[in-house]
N, C-alpha and C. Protein backbone atom coordinates (compact mmCIF):
# COMPACT_ATOMS: atom_id res chain seq x y z
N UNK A 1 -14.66 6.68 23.50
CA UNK A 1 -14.49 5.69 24.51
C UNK A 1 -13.03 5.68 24.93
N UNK A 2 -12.75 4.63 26.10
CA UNK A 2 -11.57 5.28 26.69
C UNK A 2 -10.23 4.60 25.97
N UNK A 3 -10.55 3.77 25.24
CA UNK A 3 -9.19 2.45 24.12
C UNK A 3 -8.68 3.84 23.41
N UNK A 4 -7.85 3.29 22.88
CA UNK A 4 -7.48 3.77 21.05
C UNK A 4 -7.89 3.34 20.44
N UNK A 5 -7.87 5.13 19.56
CA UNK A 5 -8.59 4.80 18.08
C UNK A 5 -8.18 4.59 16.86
N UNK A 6 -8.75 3.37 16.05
CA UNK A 6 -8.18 2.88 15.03
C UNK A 6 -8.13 3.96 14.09
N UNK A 7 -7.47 4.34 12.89
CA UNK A 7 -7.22 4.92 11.99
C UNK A 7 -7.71 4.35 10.78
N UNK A 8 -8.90 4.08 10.27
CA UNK A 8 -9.50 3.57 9.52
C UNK A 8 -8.89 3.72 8.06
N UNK A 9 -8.35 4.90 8.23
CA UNK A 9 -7.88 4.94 6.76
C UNK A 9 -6.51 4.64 6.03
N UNK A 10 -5.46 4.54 7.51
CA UNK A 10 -4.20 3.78 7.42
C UNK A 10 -4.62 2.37 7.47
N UNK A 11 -5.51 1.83 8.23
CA UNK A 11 -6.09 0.38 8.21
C UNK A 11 -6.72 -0.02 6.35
N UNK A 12 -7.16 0.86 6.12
CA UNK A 12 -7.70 0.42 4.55
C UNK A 12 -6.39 0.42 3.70
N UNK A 13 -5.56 1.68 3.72
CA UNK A 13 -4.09 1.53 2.84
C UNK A 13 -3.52 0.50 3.04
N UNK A 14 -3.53 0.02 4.21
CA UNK A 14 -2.49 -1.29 4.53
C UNK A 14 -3.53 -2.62 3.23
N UNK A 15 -4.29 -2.46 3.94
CA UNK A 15 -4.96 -3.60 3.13
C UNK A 15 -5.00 -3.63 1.78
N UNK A 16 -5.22 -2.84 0.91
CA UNK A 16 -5.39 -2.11 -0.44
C UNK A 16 -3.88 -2.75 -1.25
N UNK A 17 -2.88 -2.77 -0.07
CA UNK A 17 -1.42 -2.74 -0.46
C UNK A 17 -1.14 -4.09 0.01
N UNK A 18 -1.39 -4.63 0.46
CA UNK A 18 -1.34 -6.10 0.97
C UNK A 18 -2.08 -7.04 0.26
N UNK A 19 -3.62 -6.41 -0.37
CA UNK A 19 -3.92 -7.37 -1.54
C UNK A 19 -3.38 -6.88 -2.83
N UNK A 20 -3.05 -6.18 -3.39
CA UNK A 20 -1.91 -5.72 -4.32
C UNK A 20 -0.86 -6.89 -4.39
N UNK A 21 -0.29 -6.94 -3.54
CA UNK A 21 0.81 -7.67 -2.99
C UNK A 21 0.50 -8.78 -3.60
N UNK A 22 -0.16 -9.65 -2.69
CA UNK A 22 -0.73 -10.65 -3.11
C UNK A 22 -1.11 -11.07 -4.57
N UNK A 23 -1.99 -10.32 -5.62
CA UNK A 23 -2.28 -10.05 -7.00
C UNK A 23 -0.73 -10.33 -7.76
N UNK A 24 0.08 -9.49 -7.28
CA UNK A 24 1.46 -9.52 -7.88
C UNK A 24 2.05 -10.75 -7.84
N UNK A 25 2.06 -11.62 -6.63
CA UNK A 25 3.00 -12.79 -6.71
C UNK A 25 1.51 -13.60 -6.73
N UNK A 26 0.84 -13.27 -7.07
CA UNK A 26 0.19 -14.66 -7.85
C UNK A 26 0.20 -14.74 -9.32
N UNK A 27 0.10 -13.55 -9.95
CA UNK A 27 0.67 -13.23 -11.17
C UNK A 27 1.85 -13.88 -11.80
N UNK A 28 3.13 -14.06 -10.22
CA UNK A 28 4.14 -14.37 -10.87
C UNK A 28 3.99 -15.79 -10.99
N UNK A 29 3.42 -16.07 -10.00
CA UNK A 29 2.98 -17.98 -10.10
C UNK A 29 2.39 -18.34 -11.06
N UNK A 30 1.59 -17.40 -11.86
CA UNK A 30 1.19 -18.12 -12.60
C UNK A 30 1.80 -17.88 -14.26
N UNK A 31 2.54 -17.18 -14.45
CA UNK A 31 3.47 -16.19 -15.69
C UNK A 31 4.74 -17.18 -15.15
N UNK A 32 5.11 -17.78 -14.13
CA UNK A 32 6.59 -18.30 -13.90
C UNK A 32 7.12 -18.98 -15.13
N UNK A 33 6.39 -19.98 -15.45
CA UNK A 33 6.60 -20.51 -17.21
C UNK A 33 7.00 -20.00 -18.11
N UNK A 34 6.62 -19.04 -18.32
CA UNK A 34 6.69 -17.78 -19.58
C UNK A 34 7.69 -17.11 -19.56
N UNK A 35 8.14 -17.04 -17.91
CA UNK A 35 9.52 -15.74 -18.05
C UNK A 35 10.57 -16.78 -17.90
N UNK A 36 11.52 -16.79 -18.46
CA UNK A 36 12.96 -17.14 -18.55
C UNK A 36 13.78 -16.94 -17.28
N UNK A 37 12.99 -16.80 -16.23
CA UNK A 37 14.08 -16.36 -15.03
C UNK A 37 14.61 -17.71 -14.77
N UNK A 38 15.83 -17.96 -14.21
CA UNK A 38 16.73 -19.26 -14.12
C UNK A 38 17.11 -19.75 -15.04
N UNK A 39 16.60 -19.19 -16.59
CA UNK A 39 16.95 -20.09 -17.69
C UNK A 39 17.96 -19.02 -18.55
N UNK A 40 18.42 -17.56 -17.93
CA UNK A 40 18.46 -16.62 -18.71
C UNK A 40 19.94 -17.10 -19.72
N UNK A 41 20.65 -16.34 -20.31
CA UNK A 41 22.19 -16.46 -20.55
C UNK A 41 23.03 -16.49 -19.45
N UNK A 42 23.89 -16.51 -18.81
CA UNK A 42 25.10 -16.10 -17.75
C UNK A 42 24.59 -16.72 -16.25
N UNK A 43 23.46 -17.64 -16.45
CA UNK A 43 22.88 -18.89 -15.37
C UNK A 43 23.64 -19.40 -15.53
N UNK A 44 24.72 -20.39 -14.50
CA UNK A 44 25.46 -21.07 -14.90
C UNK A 44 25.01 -22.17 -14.13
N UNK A 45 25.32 -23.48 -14.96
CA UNK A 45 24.99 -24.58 -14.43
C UNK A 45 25.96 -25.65 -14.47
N UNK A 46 26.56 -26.51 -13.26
CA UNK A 46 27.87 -26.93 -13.18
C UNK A 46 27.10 -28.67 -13.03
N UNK A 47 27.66 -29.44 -13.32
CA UNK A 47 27.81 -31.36 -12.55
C UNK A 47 27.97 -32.27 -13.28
N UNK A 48 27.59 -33.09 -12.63
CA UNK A 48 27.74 -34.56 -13.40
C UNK A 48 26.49 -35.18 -13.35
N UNK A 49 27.04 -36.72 -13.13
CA UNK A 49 25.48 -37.46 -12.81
C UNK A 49 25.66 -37.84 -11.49
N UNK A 50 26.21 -37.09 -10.66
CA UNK A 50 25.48 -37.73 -8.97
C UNK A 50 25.34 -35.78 -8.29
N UNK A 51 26.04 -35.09 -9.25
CA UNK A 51 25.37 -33.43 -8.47
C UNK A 51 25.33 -32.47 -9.41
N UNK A 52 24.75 -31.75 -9.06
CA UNK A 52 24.53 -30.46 -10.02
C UNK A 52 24.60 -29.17 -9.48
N UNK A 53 24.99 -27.92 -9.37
CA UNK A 53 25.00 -27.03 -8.93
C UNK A 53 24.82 -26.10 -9.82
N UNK A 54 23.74 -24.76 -9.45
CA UNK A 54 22.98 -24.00 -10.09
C UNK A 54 23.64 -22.66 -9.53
N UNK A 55 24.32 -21.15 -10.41
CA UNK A 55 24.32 -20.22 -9.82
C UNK A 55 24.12 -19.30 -10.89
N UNK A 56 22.49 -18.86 -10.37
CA UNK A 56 21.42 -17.99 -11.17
C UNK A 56 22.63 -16.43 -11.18
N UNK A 57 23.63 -15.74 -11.94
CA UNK A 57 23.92 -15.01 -11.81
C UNK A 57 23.45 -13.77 -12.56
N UNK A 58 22.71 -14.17 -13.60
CA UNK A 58 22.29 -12.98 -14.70
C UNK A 58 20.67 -13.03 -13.93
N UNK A 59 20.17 -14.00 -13.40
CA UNK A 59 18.71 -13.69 -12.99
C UNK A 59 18.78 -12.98 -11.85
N UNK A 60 19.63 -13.00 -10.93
CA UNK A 60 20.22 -12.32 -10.04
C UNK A 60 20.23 -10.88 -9.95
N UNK A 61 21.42 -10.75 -11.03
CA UNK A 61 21.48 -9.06 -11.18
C UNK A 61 20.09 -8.72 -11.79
N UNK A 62 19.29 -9.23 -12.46
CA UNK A 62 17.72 -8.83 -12.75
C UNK A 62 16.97 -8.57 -12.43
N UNK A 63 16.52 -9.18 -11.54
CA UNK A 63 15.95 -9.14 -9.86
C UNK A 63 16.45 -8.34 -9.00
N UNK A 64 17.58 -7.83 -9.41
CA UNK A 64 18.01 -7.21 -8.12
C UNK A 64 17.76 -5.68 -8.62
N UNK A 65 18.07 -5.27 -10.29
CA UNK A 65 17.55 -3.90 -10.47
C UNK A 65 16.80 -3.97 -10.79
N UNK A 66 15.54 -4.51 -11.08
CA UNK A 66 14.02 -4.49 -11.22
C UNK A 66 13.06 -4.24 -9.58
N UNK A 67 13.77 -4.98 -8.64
CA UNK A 67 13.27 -4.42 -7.08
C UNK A 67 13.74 -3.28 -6.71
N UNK A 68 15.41 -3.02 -6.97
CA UNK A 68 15.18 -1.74 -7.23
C UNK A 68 14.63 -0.38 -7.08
N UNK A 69 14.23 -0.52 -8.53
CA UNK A 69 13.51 0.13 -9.34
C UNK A 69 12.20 0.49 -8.18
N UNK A 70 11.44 -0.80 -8.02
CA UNK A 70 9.64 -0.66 -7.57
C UNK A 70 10.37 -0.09 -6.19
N UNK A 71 11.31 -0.63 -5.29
CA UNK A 71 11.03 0.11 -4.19
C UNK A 71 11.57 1.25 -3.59
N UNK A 72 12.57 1.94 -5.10
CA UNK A 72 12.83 3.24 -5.29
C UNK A 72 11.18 4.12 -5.23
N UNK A 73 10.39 3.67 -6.64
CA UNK A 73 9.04 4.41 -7.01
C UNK A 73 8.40 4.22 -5.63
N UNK A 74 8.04 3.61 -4.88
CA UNK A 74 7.35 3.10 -3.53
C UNK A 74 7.75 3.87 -2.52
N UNK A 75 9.64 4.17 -2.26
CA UNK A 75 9.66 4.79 -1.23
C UNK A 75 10.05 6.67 -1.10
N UNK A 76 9.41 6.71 -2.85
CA UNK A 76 9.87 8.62 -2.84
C UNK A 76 8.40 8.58 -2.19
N UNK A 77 8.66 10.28 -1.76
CA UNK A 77 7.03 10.77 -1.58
C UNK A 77 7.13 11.83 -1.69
């Protein structure tokens, strides 16, 4: 027919990888308790009793080479 044609099978990868996605950060929602992120060593936490200021620096660098990592493995081919 005279449209474009969908690519059924880039249309299924997307999806496949999008509920993946999804699986993963619900995982983390529900494991958030369990992992120590914000609570690690080198979190620093500054105030008194009218403020408080939070600077996650060790969860930080954690997060930052653990993503990394996945979207090193993700973007070789």
């Amino acid at each position: 027919m005279g449209g474009s044609a969908v690519n059924w099978i880039e249309t299924g990868r997307f999806f496949i990888m999008a509920g993946a996605a999804i699986i993963v950060i619900g995982l983390i929602f529900v494991l958030s308790d369990k992992i120590p992120l914000g609570r690690l060593p080198g979190d620093l936490q500054v105030g008194g009793e009218r403020f408080k200021i939070y600077i996650p620096i060790a969860t930080s660098i954690l997060l930052s080479i653990v993503l990394t990592i996945v979207v090193n493995f993700f973007a070789r081919k």
